[in-house]
Protein backbone atom coordinates (compact mmCIF):
# COMPACT_ATOMS: atom_id res chain seq x y z
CA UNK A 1 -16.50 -15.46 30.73
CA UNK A 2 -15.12 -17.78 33.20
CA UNK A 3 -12.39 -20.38 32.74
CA UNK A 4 -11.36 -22.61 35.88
CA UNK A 5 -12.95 -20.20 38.37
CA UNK A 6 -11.64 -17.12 37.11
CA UNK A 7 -13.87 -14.52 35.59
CA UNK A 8 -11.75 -13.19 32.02
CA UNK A 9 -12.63 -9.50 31.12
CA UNK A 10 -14.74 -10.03 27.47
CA UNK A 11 -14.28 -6.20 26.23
CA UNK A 12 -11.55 -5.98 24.36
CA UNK A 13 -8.13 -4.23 25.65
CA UNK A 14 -8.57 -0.36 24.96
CA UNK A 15 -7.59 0.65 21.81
CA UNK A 16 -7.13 4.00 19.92
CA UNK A 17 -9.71 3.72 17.07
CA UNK A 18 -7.87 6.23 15.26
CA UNK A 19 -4.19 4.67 15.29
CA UNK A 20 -5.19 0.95 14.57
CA UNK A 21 -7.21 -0.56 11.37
CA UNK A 22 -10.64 -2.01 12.82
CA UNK A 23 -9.09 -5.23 11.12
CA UNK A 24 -5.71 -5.41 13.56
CA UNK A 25 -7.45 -4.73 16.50
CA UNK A 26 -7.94 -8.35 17.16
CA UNK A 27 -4.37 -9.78 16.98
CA UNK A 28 -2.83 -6.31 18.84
CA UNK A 29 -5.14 -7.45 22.03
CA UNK A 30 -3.81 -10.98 21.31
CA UNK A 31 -0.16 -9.38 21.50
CA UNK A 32 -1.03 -7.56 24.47
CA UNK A 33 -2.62 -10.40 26.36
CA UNK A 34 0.61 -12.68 25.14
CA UNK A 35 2.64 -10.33 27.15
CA UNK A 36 4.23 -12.61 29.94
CA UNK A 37 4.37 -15.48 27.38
CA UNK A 38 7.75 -14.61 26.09
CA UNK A 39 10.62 -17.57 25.95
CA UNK A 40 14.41 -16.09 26.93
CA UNK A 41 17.30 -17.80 26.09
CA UNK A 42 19.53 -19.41 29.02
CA UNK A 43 22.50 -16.83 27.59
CA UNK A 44 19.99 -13.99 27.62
CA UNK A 45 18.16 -12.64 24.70
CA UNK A 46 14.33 -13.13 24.19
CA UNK A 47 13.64 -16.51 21.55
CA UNK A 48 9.98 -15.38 21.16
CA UNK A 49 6.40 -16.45 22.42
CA UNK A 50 5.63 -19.59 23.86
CA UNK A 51 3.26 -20.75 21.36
CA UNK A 52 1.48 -23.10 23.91
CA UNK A 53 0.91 -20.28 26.11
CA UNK A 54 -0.53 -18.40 23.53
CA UNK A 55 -2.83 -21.17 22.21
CA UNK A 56 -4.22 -21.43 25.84
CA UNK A 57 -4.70 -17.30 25.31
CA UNK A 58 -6.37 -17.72 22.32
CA UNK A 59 -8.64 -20.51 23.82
CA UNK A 60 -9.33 -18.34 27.11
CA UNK A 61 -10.59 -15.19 24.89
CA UNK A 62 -12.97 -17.33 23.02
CA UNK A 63 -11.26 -17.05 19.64
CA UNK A 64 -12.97 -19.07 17.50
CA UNK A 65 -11.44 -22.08 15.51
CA UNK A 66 -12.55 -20.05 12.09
CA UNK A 67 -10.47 -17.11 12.96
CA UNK A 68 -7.07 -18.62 14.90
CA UNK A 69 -5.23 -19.59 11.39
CA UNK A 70 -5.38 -15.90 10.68
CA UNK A 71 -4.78 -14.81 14.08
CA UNK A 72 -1.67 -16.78 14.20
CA UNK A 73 -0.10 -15.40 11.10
CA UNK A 74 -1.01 -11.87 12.43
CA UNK A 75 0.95 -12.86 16.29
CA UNK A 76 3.87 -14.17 13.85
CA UNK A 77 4.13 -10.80 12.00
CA UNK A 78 3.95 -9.05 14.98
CA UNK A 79 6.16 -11.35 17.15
CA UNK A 80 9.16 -11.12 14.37
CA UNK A 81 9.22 -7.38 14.23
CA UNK A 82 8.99 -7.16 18.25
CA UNK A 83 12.09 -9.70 18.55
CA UNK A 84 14.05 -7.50 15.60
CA UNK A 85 13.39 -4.51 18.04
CA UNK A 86 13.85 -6.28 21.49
CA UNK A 87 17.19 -7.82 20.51
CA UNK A 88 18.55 -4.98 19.04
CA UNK A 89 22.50 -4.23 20.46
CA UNK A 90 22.44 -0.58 21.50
């Protein structure tokens, strides 16, 4: 696939079969593509995703318009246990 010049990998990011559910496998390569798209707080501490970022990730990996409702609510599952973890005080 290319997108403004750039040639996107289409295979998916490689994932154990046997730890993740065929089913999850879509929104965990979402996560991991999302990576860099996280929003920090001027007095430290990570907010969460950029969700304008991520809808130009979603748009880039050709997720279709059928499946992004579900793929959002899957991120925002995912992006609220991350932030529980990532702003944990040690």
């Amino acid at each position: 696939m290319s997108l403004f010049g750039i040639e996107l990998p289409v295979a998916e990011l490689p994932i154990d079969d046997d730890a993740v559910w065929p089913e999850l496998q879509p929104v965990i390569g979402l996560f991991s593509r999302c990576q860099t798209q996280w929003r920090v707080a001027p007095m430290g501490g990570v907010v969460g995703l950029d969700y304008g970022g991520v809808a130009q990730v979603l748009v880039m990996y050709g997720i279709s318009d059928a499946d992004r409702p579900q793929c959002w609510v899957d991120l925002q599952t995912m992006e609220y246990a991350a932030l529980a973890v990532i702003n944990a005080k040690s």
